[in-house]
Protein backbone atom coordinates (compact mmCIF):
# COMPACT_ATOMS: atom_id res chain seq x y z
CA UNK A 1 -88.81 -13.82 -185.18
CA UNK A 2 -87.67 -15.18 -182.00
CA UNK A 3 -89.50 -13.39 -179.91
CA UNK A 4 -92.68 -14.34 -182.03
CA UNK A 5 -91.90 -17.98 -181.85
CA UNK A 6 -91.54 -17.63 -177.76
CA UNK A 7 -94.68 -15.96 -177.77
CA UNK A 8 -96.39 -18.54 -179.74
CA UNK A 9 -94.89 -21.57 -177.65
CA UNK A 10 -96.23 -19.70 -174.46
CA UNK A 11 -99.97 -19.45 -176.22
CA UNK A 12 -99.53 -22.99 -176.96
CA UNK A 13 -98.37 -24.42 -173.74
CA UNK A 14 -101.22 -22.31 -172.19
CA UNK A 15 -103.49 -23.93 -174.31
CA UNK A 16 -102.44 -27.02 -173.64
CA UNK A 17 -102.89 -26.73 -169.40
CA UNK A 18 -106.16 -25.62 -170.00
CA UNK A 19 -107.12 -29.01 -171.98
CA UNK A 20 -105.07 -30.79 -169.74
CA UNK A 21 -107.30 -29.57 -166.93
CA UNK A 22 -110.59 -29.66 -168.95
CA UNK A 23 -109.47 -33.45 -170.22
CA UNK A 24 -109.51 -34.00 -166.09
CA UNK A 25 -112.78 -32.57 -165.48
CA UNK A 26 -114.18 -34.98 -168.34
CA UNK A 27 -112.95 -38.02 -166.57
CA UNK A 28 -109.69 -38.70 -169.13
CA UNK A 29 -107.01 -40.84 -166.51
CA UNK A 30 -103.83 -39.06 -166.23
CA UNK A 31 -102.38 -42.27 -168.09
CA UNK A 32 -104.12 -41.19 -170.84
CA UNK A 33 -103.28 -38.23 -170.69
CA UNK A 34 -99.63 -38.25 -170.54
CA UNK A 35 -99.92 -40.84 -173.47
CA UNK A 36 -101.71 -38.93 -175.70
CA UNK A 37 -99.37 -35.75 -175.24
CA UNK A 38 -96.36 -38.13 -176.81
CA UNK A 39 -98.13 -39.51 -179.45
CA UNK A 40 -98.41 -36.73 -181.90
CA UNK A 41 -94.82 -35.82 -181.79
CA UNK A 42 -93.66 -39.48 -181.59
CA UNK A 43 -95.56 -39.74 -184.95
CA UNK A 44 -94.17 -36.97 -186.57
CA UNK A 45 -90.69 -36.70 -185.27
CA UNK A 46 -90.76 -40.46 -186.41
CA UNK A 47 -92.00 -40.03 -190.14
CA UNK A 48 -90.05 -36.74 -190.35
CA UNK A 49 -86.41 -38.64 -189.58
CA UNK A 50 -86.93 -41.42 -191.80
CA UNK A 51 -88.07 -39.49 -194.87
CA UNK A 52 -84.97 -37.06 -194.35
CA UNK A 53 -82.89 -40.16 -193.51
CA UNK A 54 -81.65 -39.38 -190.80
CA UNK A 55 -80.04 -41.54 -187.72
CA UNK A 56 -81.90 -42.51 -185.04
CA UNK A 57 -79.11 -43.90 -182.48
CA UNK A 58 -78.10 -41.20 -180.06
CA UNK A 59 -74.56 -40.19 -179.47
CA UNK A 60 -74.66 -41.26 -175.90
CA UNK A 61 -77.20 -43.55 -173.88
CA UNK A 62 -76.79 -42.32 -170.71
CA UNK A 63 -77.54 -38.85 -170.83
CA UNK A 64 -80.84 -39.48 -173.07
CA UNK A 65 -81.59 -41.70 -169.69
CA UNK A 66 -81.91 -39.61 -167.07
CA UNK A 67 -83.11 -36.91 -169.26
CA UNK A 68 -86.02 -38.94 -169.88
CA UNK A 69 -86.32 -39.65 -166.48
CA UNK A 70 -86.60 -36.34 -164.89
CA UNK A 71 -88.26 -34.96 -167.80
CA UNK A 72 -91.09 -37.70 -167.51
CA UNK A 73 -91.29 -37.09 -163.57
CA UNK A 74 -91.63 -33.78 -164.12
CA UNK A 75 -94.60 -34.37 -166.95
CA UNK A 76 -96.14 -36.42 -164.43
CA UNK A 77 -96.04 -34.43 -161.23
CA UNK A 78 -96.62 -31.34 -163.31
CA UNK A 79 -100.08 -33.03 -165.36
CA UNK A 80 -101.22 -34.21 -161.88
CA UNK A 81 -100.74 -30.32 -160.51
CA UNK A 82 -102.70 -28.85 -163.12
CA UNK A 83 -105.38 -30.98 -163.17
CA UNK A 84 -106.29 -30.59 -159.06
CA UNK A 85 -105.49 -26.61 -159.29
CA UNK A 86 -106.09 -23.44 -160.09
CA UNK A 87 -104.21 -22.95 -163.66
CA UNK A 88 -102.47 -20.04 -162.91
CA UNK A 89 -100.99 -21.44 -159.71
CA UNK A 90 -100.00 -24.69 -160.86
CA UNK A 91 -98.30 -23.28 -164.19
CA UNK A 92 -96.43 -20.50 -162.05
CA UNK A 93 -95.04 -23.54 -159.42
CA UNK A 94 -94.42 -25.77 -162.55
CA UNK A 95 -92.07 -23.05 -164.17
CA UNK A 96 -89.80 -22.89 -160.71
CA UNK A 97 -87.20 -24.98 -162.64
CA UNK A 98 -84.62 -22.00 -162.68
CA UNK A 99 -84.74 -21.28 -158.73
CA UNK A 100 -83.38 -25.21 -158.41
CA UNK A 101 -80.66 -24.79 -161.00
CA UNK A 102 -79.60 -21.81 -159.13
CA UNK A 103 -80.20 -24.00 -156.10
CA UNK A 104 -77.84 -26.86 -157.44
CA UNK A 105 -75.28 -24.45 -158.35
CA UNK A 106 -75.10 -22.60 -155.29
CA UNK A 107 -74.54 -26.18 -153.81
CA UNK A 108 -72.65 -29.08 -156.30
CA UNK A 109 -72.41 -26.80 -158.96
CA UNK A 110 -69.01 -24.85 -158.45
CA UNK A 111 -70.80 -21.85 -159.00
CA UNK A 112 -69.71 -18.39 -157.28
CA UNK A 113 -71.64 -17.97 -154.02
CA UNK A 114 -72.46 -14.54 -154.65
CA UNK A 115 -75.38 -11.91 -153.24
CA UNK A 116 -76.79 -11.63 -156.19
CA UNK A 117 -77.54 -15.11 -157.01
CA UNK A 118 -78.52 -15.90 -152.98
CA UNK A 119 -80.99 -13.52 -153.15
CA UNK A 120 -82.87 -14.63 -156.74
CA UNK A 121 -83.38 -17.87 -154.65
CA UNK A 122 -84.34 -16.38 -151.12
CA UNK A 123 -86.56 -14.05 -153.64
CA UNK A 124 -88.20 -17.15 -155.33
CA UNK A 125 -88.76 -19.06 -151.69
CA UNK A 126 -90.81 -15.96 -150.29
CA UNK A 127 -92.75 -15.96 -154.11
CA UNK A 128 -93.78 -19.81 -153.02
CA UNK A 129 -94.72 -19.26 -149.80
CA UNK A 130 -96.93 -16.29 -150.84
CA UNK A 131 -98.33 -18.79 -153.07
CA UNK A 132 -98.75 -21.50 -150.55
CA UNK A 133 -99.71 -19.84 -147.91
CA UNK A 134 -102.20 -21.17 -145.65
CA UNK A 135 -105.29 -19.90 -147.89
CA UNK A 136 -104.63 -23.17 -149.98
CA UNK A 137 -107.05 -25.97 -149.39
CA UNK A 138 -106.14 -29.28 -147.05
CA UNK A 139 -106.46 -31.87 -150.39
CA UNK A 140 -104.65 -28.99 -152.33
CA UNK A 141 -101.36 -29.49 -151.08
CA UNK A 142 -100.58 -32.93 -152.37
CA UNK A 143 -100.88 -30.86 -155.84
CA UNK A 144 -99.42 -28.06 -154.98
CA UNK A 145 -95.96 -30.16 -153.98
CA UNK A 146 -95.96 -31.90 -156.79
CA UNK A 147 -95.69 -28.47 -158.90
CA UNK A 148 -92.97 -27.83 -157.26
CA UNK A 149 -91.64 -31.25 -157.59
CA UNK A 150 -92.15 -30.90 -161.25
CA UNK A 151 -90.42 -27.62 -161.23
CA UNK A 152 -87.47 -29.79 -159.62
CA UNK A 153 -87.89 -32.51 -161.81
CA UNK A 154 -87.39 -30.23 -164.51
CA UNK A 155 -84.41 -28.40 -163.39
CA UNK A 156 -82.35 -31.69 -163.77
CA UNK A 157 -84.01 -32.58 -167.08
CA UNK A 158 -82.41 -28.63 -168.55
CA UNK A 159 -79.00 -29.94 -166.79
CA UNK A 160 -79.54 -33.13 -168.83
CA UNK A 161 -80.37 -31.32 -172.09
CA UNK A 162 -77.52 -28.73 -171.87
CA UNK A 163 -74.88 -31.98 -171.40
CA UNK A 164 -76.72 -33.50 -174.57
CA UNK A 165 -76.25 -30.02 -176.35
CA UNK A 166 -72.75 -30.32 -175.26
CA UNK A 167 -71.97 -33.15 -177.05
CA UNK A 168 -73.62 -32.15 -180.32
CA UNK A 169 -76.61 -34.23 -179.75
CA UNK A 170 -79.92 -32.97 -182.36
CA UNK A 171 -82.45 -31.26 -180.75
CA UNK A 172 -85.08 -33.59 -182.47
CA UNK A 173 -83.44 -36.79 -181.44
CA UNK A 174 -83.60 -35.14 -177.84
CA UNK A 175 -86.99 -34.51 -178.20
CA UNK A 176 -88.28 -37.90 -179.73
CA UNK A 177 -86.51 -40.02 -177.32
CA UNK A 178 -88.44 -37.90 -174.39
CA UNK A 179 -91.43 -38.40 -176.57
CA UNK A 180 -90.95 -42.02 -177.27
CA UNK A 181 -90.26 -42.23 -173.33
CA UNK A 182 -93.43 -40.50 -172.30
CA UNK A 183 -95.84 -42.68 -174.25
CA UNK A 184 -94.37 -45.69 -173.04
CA UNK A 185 -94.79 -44.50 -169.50
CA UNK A 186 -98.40 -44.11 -169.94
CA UNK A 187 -99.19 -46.95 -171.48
CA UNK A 188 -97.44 -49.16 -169.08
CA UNK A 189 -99.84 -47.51 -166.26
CA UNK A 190 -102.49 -47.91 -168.31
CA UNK A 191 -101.66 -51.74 -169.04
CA UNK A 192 -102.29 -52.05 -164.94
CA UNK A 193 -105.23 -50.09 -164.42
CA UNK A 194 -107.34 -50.61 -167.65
CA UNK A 195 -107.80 -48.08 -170.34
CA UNK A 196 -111.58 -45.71 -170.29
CA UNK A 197 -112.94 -44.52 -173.28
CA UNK A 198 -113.30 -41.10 -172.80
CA UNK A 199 -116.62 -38.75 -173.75
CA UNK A 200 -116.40 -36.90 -177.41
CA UNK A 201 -115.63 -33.63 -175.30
CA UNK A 202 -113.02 -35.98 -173.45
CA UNK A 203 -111.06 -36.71 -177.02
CA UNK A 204 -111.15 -33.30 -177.76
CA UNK A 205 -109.27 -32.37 -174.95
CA UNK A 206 -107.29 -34.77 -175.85
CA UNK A 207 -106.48 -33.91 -179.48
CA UNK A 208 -105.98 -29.87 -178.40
CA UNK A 209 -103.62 -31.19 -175.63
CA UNK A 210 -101.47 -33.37 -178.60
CA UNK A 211 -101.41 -30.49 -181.03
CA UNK A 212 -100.80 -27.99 -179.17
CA UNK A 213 -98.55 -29.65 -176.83
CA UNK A 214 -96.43 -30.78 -180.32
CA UNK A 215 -96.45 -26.99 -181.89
CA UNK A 216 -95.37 -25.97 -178.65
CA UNK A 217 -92.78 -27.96 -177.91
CA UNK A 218 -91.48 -27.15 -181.81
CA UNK A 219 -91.74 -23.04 -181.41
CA UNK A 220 -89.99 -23.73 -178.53
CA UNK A 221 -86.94 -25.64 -179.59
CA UNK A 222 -87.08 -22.76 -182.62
CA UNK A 223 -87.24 -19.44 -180.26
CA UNK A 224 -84.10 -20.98 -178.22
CA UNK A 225 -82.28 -21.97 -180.90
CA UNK A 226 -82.97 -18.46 -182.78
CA UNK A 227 -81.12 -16.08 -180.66
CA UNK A 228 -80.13 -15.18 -176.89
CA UNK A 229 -81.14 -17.68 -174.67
CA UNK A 230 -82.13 -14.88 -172.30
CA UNK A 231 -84.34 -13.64 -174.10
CA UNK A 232 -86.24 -16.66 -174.79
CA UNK A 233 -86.25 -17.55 -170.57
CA UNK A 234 -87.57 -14.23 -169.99
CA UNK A 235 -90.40 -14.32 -172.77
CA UNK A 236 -91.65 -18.36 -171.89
CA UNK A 237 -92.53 -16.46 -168.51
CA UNK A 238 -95.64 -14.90 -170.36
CA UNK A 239 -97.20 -18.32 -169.80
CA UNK A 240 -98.39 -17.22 -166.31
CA UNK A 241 -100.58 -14.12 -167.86
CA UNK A 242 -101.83 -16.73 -170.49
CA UNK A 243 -102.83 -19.33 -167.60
CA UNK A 244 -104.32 -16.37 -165.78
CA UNK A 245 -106.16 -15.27 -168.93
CA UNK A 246 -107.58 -18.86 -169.96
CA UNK A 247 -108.04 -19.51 -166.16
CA UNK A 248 -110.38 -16.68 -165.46
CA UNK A 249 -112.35 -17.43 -168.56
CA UNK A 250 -112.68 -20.49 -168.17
CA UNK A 251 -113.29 -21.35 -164.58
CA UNK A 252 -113.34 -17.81 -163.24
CA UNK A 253 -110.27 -18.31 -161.51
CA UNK A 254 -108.86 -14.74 -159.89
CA UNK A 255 -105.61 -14.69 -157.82
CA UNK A 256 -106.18 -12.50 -154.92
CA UNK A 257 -103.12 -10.06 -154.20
CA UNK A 258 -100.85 -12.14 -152.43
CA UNK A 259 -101.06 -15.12 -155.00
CA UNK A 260 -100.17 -13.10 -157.46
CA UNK A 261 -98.03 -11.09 -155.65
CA UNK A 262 -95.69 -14.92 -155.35
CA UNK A 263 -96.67 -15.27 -158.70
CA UNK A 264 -94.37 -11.94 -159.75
CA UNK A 265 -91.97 -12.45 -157.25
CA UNK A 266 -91.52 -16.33 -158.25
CA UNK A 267 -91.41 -14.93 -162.29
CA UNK A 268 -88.60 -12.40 -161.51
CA UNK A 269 -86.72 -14.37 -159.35
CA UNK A 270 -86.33 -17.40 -161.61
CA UNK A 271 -85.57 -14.86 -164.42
CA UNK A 272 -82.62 -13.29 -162.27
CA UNK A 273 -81.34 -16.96 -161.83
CA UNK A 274 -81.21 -17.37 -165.36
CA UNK A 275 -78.96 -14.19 -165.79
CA UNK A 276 -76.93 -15.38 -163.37
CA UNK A 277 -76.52 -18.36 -164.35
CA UNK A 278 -75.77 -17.36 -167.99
CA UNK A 279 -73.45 -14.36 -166.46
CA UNK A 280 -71.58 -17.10 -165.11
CA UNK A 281 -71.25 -19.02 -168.39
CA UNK A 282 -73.40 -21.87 -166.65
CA UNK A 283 -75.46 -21.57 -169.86
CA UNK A 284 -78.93 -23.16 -169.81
């Protein structure tokens, strides 16, 4: 069953890049955007807790903090990325999050400075570059950094979630703060630069992109709490052949050989820097 659950989170986060991209293309602000992808799970997080009666104050402030901080940055920067390029691309620099773990590690982390782990992240660089080599348009590389910010971005929001998992925090309290966080992100850019009511195909974008962006984030939290961690890592990398998939049907987006040549290279080194990470017990 985990496997099936990581399998459906990776359909569902694919879906939800293609709306986010298709909301774009429809004129929907990225405010908007990032507001609407809270709300749902805000909502039903929200109803869930108090009909269970559960507690809503988290064990610690501080961690919830810069958890939301990163994790919204990395929203942000990885929205914006998706909606200037090519799915596939942006999803692939998006999920770069374990090459700067391994990255930090190597570094402040304490970790062993071993071959092994050197090479997933000298592996990973050469995947980018392939990626963003000099084939990628002038006004594309604003986007394209901010992919990889977001995969940065989200590399300290995992560091933040693991200390919260530490110290016995739920993952639906984890989850509700970030959504709570998100939502109130967007609407305070939308409070400056005015709110536009989007076309019918605009709000249904935006409805796939809630939905599927709440189911998603649910199978997710299941898959990694079913089983080996590994396992899970390795299987939400499937979300590059669903971007690809959704990306050439939609927009007829096709990688040529060295895109998705970085594209493998950037998949199996962040999945060796998970298993080393985890071999380490530096467990995501």
């Amino acid at each position: 069953m985990q496997a099936l659950w990581m399998l459906a989170s990776t359909l569902m986060f694919g879906i939800m890049g293609a709306s986010i991209k298709m909301a774009s293309e429809y004129h929907v602000t990225l405010a908007e955007i990032i507001l609407m992808r809270g709300l749902p799970s805000v909502a039903l997080l929200l109803f869930w807790a108090r009909a269970s009666g559960l507690s809503l104050r988290p064990l610690r402030w501080r961690p919830h903090f810069w958890r939301n901080v990163s994790g919204t940055g990395a929203m942000w920067l990885g929205f914006y990325a998706v909606s200037q390029l090519p799915l596939a691309t942006a999803t692939t620099l998006t999920y770069t999050a374990p090459l700067f773990i391994a990255g930090y590690m190597l570094g402040w982390g304490g970790a062993r400075r071993d071959g092994l782990r050197i090479f997933a992240v000298a592996l990973g660089f050469a995947g980018v570059l392939a990626v963003l080599r000099p084939a990628i348009n002038p006004e594309q590389w604003l986007a394209a950094l901010c992919g990889l910010g977001a995969g940065a971005c989200g590399a300290l929001s995992q560091l933040q979630i693991r200390s919260l998992g530490r110290l016995g925090e739920p993952a639906w309290r984890v989850v509700l703060y970030f959504s709570v966080c998100t939502c109130l992100s967007g609407a305070l850019v939308l409070l400056v630069q005015g709110w536009h009511m989007p076309s019918l195909r605009g709000w249904l974008a935006l409805a796939v992109l809630g939905l599927t962006g709440l189911g998603g984030q649910l199978a997710l939290t299941r898959a990694f709490g079913a089983g080996s961690a590994l396992l899970s890592a390795a299987l939400q990398y499937t979300i590059i052949i669903v971007a690809s998939v959704l990306g050439f049907l939609l927009w007829g987006d096709r990688p040529d050989a060295m895109a998705a040549a970085g594209m493998g290279l950037i998949v199996g080194a962040s999945l060796l820097s998970v298993w080393c990470t985890m071999r380490g017990n530096h467990k995501l």
